[in-house]
N, C-alpha and C. Protein backbone atom coordinates (compact mmCIF):
# COMPACT_ATOMS: atom_id res chain seq x y z
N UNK A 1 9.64 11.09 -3.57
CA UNK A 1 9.60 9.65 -3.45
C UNK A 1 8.64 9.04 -4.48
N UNK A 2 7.32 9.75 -4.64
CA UNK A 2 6.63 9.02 -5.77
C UNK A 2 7.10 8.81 -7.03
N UNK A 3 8.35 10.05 -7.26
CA UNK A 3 9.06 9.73 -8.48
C UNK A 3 9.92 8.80 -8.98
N UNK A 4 10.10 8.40 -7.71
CA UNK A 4 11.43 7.33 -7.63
C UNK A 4 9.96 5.95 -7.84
N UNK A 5 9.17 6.00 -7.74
CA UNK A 5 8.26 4.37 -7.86
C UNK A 5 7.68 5.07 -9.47
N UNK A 6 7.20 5.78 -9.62
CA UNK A 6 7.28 5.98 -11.28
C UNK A 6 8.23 5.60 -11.89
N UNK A 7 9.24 6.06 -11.40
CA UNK A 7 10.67 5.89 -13.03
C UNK A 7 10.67 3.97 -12.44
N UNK A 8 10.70 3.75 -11.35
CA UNK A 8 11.18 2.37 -11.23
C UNK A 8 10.04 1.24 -11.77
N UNK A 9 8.88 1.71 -11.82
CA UNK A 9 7.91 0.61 -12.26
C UNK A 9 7.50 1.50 -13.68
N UNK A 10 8.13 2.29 -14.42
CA UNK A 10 7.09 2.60 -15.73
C UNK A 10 6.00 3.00 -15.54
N UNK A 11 5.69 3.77 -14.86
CA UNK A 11 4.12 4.63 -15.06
C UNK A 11 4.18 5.66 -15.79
N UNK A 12 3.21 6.34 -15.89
CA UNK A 12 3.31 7.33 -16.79
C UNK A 12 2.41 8.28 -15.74
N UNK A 13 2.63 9.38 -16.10
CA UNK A 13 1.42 10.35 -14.41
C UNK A 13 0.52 9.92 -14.43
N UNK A 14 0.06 9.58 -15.52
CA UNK A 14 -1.82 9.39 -14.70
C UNK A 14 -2.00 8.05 -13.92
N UNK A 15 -0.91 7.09 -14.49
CA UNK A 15 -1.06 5.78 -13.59
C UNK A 15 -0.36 6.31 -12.46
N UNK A 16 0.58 7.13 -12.04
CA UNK A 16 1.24 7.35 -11.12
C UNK A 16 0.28 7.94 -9.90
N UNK A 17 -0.67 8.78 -10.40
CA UNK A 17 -1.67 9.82 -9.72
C UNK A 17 -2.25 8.31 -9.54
N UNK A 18 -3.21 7.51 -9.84
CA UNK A 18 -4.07 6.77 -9.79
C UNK A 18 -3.67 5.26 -8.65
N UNK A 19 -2.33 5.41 -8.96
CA UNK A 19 -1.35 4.28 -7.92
C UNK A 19 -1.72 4.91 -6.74
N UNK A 20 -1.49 6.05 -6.53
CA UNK A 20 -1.21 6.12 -4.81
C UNK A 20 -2.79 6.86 -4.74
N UNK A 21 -3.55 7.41 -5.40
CA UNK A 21 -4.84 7.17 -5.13
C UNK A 21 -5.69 5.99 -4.96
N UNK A 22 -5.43 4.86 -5.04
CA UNK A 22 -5.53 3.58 -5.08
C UNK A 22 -5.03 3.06 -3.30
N UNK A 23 -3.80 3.61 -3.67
CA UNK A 23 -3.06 3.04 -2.23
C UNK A 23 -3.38 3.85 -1.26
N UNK A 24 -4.01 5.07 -1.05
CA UNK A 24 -4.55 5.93 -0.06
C UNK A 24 -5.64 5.00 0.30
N UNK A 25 -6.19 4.54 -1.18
CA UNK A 25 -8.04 3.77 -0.45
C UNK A 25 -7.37 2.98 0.41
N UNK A 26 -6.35 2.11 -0.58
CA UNK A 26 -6.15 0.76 0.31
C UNK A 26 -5.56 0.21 2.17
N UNK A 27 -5.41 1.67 2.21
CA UNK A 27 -4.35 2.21 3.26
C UNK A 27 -6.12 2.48 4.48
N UNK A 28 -6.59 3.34 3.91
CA UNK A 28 -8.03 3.53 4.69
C UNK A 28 -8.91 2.42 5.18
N UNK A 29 -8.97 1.23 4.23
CA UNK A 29 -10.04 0.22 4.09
C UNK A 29 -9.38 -1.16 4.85
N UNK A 30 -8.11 -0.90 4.76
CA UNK A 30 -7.30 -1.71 5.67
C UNK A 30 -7.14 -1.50 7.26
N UNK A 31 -7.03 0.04 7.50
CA UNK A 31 -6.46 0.64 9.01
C UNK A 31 -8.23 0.01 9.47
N UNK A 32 -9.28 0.67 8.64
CA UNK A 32 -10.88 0.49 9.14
C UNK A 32 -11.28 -0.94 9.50
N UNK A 33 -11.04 -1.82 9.18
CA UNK A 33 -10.77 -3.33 9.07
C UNK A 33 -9.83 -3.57 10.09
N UNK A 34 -9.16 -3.17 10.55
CA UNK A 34 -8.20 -3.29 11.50
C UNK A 34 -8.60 -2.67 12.89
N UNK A 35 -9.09 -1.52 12.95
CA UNK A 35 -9.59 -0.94 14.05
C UNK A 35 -10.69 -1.78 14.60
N UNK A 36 -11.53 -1.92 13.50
CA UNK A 36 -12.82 -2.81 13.73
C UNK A 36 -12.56 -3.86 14.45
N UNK A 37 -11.44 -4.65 13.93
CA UNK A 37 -10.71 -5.88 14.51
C UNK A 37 -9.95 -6.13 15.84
N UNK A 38 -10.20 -4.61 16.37
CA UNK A 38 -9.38 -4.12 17.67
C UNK A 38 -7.85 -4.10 17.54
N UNK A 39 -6.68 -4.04 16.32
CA UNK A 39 -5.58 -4.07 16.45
C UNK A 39 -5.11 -2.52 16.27
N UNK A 40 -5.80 -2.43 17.17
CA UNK A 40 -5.38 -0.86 17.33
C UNK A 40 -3.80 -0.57 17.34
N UNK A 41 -3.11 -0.93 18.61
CA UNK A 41 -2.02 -1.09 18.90
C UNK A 41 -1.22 -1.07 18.04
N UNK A 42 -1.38 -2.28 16.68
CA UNK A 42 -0.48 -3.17 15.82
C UNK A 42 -0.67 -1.28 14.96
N UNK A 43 -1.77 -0.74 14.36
CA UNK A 43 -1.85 0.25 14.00
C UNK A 43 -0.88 1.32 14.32
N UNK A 44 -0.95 1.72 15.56
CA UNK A 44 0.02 2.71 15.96
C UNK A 44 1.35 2.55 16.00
N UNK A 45 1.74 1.24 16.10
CA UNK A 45 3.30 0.57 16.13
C UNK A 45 3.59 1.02 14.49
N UNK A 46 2.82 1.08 13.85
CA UNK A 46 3.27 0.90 12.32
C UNK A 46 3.55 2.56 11.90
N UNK A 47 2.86 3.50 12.38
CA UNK A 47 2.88 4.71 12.15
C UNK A 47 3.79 5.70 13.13
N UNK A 48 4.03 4.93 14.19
CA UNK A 48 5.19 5.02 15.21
C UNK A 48 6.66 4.81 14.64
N UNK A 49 6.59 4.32 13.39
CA UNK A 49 8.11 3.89 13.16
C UNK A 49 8.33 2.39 13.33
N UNK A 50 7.74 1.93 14.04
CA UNK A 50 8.01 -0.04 14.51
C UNK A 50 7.89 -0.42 13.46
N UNK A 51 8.63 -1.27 13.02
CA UNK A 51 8.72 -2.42 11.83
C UNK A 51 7.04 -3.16 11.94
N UNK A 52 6.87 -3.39 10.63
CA UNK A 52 5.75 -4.60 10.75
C UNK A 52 6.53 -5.71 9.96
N UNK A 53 7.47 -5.71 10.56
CA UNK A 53 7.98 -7.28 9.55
C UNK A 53 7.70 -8.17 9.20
N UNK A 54 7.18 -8.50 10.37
CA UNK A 54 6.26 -10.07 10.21
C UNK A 54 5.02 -9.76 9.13
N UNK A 55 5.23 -9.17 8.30
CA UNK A 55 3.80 -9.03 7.72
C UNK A 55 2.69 -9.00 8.49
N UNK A 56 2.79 -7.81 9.34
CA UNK A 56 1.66 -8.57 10.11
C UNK A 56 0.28 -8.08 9.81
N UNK A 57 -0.53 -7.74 10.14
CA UNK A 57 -2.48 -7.70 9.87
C UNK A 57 -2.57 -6.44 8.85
N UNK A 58 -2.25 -5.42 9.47
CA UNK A 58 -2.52 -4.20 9.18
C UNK A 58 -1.29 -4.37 7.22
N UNK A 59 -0.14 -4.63 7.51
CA UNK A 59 0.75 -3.81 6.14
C UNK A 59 0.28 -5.20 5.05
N UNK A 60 0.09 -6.37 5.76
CA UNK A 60 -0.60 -7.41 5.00
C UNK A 60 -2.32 -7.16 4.46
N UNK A 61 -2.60 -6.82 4.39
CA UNK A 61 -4.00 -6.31 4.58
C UNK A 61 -4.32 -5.33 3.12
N UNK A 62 -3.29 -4.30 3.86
CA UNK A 62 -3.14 -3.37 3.26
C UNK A 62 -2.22 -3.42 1.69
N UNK A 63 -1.44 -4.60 1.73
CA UNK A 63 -0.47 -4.85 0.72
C UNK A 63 -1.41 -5.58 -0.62
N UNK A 64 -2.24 -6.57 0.42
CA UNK A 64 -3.40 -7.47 -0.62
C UNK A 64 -4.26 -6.29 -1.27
N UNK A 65 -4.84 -5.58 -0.71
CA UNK A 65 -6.09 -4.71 -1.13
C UNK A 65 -5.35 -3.84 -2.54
N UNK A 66 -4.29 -3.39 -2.44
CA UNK A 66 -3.54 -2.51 -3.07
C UNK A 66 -3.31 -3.76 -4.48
N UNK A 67 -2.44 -4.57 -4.40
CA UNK A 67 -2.27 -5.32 -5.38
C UNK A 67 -3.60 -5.72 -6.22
N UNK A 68 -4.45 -6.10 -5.39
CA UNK A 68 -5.91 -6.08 -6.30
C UNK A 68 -6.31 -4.95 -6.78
N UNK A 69 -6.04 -3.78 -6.31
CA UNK A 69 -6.72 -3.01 -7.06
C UNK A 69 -5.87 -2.43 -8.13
N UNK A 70 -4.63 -2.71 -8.05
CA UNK A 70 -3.66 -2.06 -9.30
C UNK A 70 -3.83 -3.31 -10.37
N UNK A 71 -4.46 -4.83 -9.86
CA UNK A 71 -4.41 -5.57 -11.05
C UNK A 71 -6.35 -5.21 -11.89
N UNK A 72 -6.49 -4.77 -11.00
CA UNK A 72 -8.25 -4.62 -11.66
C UNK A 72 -8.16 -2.96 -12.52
N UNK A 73 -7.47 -2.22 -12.06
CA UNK A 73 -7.14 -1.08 -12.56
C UNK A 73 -6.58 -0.73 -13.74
N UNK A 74 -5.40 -1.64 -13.47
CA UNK A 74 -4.68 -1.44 -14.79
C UNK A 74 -4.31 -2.72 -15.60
N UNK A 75 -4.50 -3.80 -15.26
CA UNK A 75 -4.51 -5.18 -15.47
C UNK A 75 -2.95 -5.48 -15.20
N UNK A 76 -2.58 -5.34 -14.32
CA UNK A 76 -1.07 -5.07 -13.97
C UNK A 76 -1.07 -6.63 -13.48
N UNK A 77 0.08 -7.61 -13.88
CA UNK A 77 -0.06 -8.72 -13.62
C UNK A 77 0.52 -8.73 -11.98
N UNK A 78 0.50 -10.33 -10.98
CA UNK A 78 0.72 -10.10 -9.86
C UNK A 78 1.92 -9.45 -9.80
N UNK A 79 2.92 -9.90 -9.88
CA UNK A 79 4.62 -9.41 -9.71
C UNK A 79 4.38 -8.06 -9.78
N UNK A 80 4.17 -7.36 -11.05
CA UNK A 80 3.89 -5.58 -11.00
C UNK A 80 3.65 -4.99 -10.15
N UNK A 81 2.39 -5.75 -10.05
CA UNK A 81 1.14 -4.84 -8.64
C UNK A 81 2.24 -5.12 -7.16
N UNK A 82 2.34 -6.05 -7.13
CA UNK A 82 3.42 -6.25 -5.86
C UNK A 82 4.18 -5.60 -5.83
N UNK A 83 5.48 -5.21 -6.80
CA UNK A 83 6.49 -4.79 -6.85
C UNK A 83 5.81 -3.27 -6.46
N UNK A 84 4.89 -2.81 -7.14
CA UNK A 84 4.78 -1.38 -6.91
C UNK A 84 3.95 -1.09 -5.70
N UNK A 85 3.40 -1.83 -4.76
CA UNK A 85 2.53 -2.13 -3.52
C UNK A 85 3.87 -1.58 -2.73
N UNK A 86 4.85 -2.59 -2.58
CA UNK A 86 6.24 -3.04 -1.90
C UNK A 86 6.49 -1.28 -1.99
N UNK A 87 6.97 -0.64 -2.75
CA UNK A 87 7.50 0.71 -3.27
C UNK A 87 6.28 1.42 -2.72
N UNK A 88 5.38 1.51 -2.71
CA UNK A 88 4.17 2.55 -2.25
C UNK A 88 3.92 2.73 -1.22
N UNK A 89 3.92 1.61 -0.22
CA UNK A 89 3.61 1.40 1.29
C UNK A 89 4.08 1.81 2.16
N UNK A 90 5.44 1.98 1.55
CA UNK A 90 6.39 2.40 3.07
C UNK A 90 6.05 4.35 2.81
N UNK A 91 6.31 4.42 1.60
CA UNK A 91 5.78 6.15 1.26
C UNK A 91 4.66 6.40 2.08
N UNK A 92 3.54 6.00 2.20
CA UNK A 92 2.45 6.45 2.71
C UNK A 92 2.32 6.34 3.96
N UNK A 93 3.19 5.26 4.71
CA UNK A 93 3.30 4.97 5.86
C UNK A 93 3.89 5.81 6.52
N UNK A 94 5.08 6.58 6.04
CA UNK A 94 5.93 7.49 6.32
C UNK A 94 5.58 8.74 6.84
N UNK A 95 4.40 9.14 5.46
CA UNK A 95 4.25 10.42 5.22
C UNK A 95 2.80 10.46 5.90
């Protein structure tokens, strides 16, 4: 699956390695922020398989942190960082 968000956004490995090392932080610093926040629940629904459709706390959270750090990283303009956030999230969520 990470290959399929490489070939689709143009990375090259080391941005590819550095994307989802990025999105691991963002994935950590978000759930921690969230626990803290008591949405425990909303947490486990998401790793359970339940949709977070509504954008809700936790994949929103987690979607912002990620896009900032792929635009501070690589100077990836918004749309990029999004597009490849969108493609990364559900991978990690999954797995």
């Amino acid at each position: 699956m990470s290959q399929q968000v490489k070939e689709r956004h143009g990375l090259d490995d080391n941005q590819q390695n550095e994307v989802f090392s990025i999105a691991q932080s963002s994935l950590f610093e978000s759930i921690k922020g969230q626990v803290t926040g008591g949405n425990l629940n909303q947490i486990m629904e998401m790793f359970n398989g339940k949709a977070d459709a509504d954008q809700g706390a936790v994949s929103g959270a987690m979607q912002n942190n990620l896009v900032q750090g792929l635009m501070e990283k690589f100077g990836f303009d918004s749309d990029k960082a999004g597009g490849i956030a969108q493609s990364v999230i559900p991978v990690l969520v999954k797995d």
